[in-house]
PDB file of N, CA and C in Angstrom:
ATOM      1  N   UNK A   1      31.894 -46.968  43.742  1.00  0.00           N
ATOM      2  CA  UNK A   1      31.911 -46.184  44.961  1.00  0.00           C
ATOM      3  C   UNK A   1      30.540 -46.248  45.615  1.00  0.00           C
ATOM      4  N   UNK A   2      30.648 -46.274  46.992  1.00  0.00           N
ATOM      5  CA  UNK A   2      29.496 -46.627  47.898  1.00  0.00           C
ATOM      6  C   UNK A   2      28.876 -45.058  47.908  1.00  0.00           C
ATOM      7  N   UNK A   3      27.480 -44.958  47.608  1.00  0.00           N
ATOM      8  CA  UNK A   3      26.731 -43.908  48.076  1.00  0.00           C
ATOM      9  C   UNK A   3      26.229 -44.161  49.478  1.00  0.00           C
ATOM     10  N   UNK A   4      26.112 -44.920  50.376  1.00  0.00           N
ATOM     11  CA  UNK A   4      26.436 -45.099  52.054  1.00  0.00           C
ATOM     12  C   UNK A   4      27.627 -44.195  52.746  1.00  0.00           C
ATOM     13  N   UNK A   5      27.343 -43.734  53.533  1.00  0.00           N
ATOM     14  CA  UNK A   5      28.751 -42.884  54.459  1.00  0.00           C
ATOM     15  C   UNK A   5      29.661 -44.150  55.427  1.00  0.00           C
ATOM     16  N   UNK A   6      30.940 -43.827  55.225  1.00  0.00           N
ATOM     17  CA  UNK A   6      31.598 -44.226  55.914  1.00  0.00           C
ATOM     18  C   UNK A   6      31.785 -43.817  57.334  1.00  0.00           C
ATOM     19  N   UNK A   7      32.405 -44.531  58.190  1.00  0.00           N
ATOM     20  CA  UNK A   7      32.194 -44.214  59.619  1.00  0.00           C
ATOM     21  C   UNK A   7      33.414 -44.240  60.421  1.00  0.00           C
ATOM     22  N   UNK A   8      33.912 -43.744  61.433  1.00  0.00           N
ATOM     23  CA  UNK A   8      34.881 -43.648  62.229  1.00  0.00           C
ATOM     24  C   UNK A   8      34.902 -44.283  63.292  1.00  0.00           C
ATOM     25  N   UNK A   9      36.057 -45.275  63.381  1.00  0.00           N
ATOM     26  CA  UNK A   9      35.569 -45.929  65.334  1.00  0.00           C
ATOM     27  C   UNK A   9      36.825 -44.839  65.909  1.00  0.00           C
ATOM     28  N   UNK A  10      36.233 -44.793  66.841  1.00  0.00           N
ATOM     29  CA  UNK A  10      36.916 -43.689  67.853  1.00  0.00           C
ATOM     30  C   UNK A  10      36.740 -44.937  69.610  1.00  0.00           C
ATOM     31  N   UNK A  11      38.311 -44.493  70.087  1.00  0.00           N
ATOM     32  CA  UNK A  11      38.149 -44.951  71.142  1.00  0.00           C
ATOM     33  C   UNK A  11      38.626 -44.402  72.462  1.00  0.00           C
ATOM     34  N   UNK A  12      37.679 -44.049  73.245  1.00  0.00           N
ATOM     35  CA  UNK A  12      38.046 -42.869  74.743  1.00  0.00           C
ATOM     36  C   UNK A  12      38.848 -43.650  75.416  1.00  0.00           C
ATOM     37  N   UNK A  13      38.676 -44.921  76.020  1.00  0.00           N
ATOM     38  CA  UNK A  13      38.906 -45.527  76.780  1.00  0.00           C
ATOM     39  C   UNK A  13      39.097 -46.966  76.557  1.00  0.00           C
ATOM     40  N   UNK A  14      40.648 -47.905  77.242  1.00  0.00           N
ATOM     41  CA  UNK A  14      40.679 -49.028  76.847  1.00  0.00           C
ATOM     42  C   UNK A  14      40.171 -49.955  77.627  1.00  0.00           C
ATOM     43  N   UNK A  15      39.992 -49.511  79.337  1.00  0.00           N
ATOM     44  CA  UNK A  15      39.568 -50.510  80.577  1.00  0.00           C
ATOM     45  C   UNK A  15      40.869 -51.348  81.402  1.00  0.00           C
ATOM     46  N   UNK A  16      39.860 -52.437  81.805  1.00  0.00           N
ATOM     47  CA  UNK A  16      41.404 -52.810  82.076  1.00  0.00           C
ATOM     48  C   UNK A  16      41.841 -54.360  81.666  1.00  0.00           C
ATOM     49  N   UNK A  17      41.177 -54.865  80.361  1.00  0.00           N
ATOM     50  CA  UNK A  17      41.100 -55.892  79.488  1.00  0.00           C
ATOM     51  C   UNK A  17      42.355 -55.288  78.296  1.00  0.00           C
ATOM     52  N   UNK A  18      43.246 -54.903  78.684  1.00  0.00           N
ATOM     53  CA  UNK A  18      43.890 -54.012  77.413  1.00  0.00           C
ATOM     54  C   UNK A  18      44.219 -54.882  76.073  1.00  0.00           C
ATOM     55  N   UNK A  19      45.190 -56.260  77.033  1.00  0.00           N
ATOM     56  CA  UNK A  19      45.427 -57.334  75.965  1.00  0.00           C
ATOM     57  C   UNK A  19      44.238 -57.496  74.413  1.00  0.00           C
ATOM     58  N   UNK A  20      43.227 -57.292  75.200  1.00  0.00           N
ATOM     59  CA  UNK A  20      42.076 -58.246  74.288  1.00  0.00           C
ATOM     60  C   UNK A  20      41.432 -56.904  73.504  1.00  0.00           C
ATOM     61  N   UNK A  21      41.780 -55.422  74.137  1.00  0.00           N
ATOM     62  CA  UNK A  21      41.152 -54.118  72.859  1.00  0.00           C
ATOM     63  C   UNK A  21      42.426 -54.125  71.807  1.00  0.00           C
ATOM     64  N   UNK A  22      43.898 -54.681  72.104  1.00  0.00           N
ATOM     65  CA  UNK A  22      45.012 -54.679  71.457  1.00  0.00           C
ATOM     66  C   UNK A  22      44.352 -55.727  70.350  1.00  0.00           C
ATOM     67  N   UNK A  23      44.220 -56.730  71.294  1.00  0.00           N
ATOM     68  CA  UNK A  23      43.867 -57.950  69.473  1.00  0.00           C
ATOM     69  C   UNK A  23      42.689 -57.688  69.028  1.00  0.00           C
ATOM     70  N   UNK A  24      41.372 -56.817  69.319  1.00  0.00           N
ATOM     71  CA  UNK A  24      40.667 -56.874  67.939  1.00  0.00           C
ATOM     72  C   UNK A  24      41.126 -55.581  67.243  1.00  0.00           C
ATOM     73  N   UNK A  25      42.242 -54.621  68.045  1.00  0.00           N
ATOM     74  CA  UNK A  25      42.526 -53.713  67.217  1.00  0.00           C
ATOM     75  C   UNK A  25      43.589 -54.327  66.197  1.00  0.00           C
ATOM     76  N   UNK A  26      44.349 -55.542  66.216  1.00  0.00           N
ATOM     77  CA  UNK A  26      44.966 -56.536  65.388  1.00  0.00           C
ATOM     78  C   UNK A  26      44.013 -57.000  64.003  1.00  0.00           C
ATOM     79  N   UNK A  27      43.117 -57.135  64.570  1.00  0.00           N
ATOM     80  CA  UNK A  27      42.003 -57.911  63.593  1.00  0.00           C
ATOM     81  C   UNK A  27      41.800 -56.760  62.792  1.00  0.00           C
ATOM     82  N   UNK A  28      41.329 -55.415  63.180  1.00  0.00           N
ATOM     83  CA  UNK A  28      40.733 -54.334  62.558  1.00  0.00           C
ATOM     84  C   UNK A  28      41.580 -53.999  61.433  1.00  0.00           C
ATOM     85  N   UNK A  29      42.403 -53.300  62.116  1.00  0.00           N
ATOM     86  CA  UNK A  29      43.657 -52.457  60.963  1.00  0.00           C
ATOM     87  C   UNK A  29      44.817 -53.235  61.002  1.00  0.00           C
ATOM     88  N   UNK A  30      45.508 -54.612  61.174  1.00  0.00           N
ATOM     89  CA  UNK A  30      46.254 -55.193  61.440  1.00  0.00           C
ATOM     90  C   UNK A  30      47.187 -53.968  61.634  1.00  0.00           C
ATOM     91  N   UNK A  31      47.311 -53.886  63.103  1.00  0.00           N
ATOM     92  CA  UNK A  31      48.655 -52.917  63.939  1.00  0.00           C
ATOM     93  C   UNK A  31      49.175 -54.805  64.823  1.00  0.00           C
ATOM     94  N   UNK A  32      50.130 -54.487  65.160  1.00  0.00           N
ATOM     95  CA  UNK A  32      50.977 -55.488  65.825  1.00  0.00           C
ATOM     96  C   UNK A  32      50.185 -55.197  67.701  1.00  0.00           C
ATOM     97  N   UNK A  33      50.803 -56.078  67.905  1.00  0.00           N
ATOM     98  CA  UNK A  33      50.326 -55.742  69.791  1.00  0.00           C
ATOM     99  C   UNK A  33      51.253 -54.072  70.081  1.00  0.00           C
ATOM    100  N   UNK A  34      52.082 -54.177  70.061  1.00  0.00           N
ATOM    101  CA  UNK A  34      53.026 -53.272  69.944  1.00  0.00           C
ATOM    102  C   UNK A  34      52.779 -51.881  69.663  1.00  0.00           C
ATOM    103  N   UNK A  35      52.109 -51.666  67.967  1.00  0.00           N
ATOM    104  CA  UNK A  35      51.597 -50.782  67.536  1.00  0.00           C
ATOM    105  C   UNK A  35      50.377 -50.664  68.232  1.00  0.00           C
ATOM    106  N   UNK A  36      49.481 -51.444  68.548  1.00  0.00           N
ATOM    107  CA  UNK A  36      48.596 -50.986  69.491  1.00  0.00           C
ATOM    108  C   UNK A  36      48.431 -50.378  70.413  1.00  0.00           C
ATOM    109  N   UNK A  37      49.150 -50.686  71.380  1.00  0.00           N
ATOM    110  CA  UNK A  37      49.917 -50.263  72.497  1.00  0.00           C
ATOM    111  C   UNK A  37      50.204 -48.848  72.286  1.00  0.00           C
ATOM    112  N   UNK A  38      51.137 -48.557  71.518  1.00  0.00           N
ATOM    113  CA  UNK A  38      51.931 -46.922  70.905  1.00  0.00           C
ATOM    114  C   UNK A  38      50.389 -45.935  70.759  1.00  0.00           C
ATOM    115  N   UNK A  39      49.626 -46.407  69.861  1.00  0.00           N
ATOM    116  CA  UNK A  39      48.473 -45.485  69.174  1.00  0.00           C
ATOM    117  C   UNK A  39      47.699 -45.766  70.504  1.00  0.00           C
ATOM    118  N   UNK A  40      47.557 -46.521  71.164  1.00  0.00           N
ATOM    119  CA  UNK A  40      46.223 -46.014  72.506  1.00  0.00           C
ATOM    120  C   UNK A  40      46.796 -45.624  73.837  1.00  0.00           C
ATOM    121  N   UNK A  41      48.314 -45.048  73.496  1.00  0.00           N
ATOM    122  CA  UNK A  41      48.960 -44.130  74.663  1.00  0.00           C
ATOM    123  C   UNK A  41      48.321 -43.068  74.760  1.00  0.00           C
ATOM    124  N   UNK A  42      48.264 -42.623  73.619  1.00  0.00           N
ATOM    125  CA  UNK A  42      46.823 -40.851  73.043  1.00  0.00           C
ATOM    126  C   UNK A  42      45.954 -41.093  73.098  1.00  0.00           C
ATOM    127  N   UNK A  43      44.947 -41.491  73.753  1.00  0.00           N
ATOM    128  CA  UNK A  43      43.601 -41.148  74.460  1.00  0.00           C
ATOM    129  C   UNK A  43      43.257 -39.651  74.237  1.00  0.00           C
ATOM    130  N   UNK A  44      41.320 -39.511  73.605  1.00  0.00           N
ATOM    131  CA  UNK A  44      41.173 -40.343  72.507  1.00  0.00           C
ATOM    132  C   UNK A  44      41.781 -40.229  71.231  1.00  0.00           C
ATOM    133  N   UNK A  45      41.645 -41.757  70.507  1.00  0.00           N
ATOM    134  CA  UNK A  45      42.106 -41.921  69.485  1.00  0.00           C
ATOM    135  C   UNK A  45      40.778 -42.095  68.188  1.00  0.00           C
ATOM    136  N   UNK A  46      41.021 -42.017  66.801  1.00  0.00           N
ATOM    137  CA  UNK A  46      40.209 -42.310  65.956  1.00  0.00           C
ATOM    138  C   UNK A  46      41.010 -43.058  65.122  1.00  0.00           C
ATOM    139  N   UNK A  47      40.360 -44.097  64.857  1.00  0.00           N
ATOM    140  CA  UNK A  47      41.585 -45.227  64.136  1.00  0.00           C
ATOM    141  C   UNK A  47      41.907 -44.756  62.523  1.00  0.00           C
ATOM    142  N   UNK A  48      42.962 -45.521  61.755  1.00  0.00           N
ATOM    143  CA  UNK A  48      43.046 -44.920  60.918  1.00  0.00           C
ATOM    144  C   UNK A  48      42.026 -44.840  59.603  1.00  0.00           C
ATOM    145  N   UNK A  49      41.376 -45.878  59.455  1.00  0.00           N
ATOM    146  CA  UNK A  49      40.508 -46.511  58.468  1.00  0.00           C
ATOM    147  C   UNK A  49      39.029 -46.016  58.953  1.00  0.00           C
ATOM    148  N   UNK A  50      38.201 -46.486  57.983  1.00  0.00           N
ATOM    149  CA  UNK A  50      37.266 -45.884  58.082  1.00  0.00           C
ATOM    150  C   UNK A  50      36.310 -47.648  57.075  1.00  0.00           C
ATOM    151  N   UNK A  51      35.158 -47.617  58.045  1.00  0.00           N
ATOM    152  CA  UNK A  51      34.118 -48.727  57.509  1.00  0.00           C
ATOM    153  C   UNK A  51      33.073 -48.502  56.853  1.00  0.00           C
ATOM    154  N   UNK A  52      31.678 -48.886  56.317  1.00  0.00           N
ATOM    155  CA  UNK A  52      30.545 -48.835  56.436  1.00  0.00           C
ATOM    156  C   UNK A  52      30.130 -49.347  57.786  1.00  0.00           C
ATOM    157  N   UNK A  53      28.597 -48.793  57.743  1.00  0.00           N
ATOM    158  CA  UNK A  53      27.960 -49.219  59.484  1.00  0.00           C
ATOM    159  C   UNK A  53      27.804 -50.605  59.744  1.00  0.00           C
ATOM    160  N   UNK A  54      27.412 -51.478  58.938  1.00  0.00           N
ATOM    161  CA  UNK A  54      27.486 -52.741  59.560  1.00  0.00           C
ATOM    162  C   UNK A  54      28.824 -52.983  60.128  1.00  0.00           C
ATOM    163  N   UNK A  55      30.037 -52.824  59.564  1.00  0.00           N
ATOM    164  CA  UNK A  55      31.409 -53.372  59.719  1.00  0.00           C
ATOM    165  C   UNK A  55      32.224 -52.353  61.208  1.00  0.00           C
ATOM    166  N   UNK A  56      31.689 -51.073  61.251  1.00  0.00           N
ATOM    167  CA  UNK A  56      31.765 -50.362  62.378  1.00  0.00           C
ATOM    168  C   UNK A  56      31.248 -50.515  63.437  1.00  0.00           C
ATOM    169  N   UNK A  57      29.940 -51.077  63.374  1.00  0.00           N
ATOM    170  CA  UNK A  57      28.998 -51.136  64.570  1.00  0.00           C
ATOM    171  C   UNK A  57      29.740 -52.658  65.343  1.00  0.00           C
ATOM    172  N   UNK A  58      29.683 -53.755  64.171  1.00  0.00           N
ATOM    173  CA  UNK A  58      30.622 -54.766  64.498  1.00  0.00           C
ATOM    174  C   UNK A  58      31.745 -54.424  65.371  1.00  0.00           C
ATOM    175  N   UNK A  59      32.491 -53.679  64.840  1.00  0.00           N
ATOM    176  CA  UNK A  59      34.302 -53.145  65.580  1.00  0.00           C
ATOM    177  C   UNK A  59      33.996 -53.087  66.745  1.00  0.00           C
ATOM    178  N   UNK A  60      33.030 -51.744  66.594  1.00  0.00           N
ATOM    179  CA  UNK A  60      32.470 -51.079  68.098  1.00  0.00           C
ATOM    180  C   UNK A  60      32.036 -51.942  69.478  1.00  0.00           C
ATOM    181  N   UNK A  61      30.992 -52.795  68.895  1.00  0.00           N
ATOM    182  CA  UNK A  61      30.548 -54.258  69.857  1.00  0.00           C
ATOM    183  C   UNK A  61      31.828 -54.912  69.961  1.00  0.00           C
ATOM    184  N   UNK A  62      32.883 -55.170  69.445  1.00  0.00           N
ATOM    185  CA  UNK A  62      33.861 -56.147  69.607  1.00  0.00           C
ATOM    186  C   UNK A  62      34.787 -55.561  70.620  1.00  0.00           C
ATOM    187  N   UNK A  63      35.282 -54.077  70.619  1.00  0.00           N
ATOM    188  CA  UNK A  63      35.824 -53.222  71.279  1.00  0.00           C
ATOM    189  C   UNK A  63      35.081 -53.184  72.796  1.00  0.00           C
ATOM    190  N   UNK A  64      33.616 -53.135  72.688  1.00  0.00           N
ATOM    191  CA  UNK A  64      33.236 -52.797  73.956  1.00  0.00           C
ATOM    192  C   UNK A  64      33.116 -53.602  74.815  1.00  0.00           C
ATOM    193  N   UNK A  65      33.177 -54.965  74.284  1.00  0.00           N
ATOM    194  CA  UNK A  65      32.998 -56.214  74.943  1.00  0.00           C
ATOM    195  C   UNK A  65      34.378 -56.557  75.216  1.00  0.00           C
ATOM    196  N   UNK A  66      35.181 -56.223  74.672  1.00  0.00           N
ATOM    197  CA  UNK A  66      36.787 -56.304  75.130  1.00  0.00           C
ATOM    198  C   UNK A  66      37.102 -55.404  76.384  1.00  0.00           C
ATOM    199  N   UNK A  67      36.477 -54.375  76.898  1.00  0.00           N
ATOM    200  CA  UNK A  67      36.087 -53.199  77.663  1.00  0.00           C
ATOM    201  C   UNK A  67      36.568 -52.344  77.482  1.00  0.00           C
ATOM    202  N   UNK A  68      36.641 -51.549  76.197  1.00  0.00           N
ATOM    203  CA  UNK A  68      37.321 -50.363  75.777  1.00  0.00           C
ATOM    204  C   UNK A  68      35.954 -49.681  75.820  1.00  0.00           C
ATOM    205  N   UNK A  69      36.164 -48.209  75.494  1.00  0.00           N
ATOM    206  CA  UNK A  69      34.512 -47.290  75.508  1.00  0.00           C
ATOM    207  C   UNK A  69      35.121 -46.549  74.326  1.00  0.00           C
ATOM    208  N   UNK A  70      34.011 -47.214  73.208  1.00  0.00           N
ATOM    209  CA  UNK A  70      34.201 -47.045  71.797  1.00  0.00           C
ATOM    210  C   UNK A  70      32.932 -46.127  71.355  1.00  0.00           C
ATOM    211  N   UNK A  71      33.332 -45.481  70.164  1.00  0.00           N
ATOM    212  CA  UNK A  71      31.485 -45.286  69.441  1.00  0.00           C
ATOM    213  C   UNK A  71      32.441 -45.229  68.162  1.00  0.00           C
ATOM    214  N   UNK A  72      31.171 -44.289  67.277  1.00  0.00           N
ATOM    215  CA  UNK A  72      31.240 -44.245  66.282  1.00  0.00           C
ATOM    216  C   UNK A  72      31.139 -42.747  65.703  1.00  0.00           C
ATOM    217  N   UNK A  73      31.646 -42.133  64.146  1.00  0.00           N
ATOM    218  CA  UNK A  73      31.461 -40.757  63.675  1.00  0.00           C
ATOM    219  C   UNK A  73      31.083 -40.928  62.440  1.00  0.00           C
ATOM    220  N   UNK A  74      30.228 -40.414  61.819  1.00  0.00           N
ATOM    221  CA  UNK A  74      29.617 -40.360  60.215  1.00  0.00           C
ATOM    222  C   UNK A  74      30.953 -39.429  59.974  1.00  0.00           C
ATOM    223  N   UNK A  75      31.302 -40.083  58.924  1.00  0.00           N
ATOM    224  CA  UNK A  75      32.435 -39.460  58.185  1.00  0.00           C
ATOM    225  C   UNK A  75      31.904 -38.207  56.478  1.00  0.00           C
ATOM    226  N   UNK A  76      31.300 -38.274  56.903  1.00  0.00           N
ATOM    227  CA  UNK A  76      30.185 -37.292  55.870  1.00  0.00           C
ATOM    228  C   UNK A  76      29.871 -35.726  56.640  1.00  0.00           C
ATOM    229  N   UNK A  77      29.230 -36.382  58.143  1.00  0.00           N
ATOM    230  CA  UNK A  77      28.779 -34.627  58.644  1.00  0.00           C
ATOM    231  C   UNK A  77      29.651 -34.652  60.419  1.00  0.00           C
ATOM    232  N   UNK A  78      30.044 -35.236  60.523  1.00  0.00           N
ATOM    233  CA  UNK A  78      31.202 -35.677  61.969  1.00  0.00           C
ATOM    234  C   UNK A  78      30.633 -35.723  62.826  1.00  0.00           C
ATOM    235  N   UNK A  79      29.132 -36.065  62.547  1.00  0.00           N
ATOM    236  CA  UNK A  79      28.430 -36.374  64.134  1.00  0.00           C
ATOM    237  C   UNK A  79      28.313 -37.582  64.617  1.00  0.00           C
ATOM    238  N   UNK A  80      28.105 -37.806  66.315  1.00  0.00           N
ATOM    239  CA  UNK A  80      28.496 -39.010  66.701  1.00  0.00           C
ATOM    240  C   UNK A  80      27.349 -39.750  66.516  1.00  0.00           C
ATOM    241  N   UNK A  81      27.602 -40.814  66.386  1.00  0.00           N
ATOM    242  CA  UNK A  81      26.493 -41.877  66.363  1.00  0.00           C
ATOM    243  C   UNK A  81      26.347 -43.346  67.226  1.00  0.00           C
ATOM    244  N   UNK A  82      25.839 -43.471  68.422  1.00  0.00           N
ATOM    245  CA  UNK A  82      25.311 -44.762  68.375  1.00  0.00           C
ATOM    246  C   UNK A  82      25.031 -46.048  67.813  1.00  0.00           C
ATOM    247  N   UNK A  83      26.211 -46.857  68.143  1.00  0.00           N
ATOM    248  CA  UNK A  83      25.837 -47.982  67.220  1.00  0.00           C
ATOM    249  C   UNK A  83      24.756 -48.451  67.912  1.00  0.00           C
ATOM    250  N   UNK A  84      24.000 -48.621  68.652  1.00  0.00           N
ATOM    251  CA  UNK A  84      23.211 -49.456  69.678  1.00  0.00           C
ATOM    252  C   UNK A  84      21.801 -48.623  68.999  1.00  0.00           C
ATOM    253  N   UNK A  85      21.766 -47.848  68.786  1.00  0.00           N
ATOM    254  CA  UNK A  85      20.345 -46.820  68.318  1.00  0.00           C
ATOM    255  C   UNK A  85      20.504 -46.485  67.125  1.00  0.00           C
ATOM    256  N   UNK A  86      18.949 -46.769  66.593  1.00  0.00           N
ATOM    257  CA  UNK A  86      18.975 -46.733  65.151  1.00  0.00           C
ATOM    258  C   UNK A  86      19.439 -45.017  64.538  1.00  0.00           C
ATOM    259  N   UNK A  87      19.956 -44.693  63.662  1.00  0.00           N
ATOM    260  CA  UNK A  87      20.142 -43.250  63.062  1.00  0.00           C
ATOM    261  C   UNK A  87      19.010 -42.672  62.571  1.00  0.00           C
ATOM    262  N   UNK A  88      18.962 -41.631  63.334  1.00  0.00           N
ATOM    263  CA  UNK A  88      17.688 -40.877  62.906  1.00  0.00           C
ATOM    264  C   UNK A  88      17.379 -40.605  60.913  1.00  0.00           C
ATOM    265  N   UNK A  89      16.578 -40.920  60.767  1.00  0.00           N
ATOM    266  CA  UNK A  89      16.219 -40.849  59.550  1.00  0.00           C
ATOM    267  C   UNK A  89      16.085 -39.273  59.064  1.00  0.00           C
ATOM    268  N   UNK A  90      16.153 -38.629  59.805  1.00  0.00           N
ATOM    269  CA  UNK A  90      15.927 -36.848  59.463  1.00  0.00           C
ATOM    270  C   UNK A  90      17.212 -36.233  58.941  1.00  0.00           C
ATOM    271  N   UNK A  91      17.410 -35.317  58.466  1.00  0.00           N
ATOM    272  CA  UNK A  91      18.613 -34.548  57.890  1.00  0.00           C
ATOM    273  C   UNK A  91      19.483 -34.014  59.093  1.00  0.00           C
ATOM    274  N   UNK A  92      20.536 -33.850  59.342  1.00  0.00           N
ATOM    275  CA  UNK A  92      21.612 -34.120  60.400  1.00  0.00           C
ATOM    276  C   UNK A  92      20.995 -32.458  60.234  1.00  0.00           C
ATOM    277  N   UNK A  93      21.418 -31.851  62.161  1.00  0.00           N
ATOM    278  CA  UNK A  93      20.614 -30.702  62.549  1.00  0.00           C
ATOM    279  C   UNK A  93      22.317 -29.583  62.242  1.00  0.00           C
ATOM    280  N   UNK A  94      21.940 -28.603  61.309  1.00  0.00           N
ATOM    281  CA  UNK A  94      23.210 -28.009  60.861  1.00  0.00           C
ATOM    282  C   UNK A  94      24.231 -28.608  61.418  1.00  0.00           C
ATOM    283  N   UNK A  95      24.362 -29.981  60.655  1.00  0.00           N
ATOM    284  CA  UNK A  95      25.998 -30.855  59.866  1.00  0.00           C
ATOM    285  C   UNK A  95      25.856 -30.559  58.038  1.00  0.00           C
ATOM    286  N   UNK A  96      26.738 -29.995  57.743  1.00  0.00           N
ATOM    287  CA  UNK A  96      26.969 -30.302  56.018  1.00  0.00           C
ATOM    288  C   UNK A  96      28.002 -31.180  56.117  1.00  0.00           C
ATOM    289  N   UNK A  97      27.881 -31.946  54.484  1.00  0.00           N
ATOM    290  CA  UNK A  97      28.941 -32.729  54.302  1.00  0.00           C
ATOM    291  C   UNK A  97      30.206 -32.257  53.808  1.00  0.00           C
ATOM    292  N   UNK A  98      30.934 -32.759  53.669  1.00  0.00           N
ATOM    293  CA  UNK A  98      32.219 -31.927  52.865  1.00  0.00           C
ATOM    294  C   UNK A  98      31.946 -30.900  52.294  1.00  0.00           C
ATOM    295  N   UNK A  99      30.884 -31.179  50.883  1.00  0.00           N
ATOM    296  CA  UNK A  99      30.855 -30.453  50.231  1.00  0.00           C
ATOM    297  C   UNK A  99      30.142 -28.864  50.290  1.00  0.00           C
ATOM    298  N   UNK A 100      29.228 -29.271  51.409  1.00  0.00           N
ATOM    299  CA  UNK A 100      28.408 -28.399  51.903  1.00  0.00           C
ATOM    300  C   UNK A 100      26.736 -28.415  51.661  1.00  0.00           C
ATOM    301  N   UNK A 101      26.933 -29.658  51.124  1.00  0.00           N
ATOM    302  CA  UNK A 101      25.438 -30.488  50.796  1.00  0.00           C
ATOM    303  C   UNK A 101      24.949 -31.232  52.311  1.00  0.00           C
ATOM    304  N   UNK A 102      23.672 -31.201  52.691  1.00  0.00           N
ATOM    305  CA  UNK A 102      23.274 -31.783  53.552  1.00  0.00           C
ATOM    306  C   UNK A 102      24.095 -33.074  53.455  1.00  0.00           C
ATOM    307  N   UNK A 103      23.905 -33.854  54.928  1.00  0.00           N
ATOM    308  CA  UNK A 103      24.281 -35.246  54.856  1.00  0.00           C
ATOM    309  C   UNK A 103      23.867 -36.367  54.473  1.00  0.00           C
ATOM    310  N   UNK A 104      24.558 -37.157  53.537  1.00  0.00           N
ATOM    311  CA  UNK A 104      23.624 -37.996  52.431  1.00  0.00           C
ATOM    312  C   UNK A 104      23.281 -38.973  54.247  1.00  0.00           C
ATOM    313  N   UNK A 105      23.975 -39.488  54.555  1.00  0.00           N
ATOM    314  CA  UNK A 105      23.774 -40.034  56.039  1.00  0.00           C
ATOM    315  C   UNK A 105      22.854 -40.663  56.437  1.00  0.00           C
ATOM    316  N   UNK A 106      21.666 -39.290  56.396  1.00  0.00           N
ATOM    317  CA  UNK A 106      20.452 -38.797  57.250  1.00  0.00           C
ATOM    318  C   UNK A 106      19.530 -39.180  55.728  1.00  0.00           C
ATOM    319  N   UNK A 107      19.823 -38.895  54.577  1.00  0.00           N
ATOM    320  CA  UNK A 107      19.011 -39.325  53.625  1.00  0.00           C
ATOM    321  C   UNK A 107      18.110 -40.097  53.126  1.00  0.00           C
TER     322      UNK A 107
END
């Protein structure tokens, strides 16, 4: 088990490239065009899976360049994060984690 936090892609907005946020959402969680389609009728959405940051920040750039308006959520303390800006190295400003331990995150 990874002591790294996992991360959430969340997506507000698809643009008007829809075809092309449908296929890397194909690539991501393999959903069909179809299923894609269905899950980004609900605006916003948070997909079902969950990454580490390299593999999120990836999604995120792939999503935004498709022209959807994507970010990201530490799945540890639920704050949003910037893939484009580095994560503050300081302890998340009252976020606990699940457990109620600061966020390893920010650690």
């Amino acid at each position: 088990m990874s002591e790294d936090p996992e991360f959430a892609v969340l997506i507000a907005s698809v643009g008007e490239r829809r075809i092309a946020v449908y296929q890397e959402l194909r690539r991501a969680v393999s959903w069909s065009l179809w299923g894609a389609s269905r899950a980004l009728a609900e605006l916003p959405l948070e997909l079902p899976s969950t990454w580490q940051f390299p593999e999120a920040r990836r999604l995120v750039a792939a999503l935004r360049a498709a022209g959807a308006t994507a970010g990201l959520r530490c799945g540890w303390c639920a704050r949003a994060v910037d893939p484009e800006v580095p994560a503050d190295p300081g302890p998340c400003r009252e976020q606990t984690g699940f457990y109620g331990d600061p966020c390893r995150a920010s650690a």
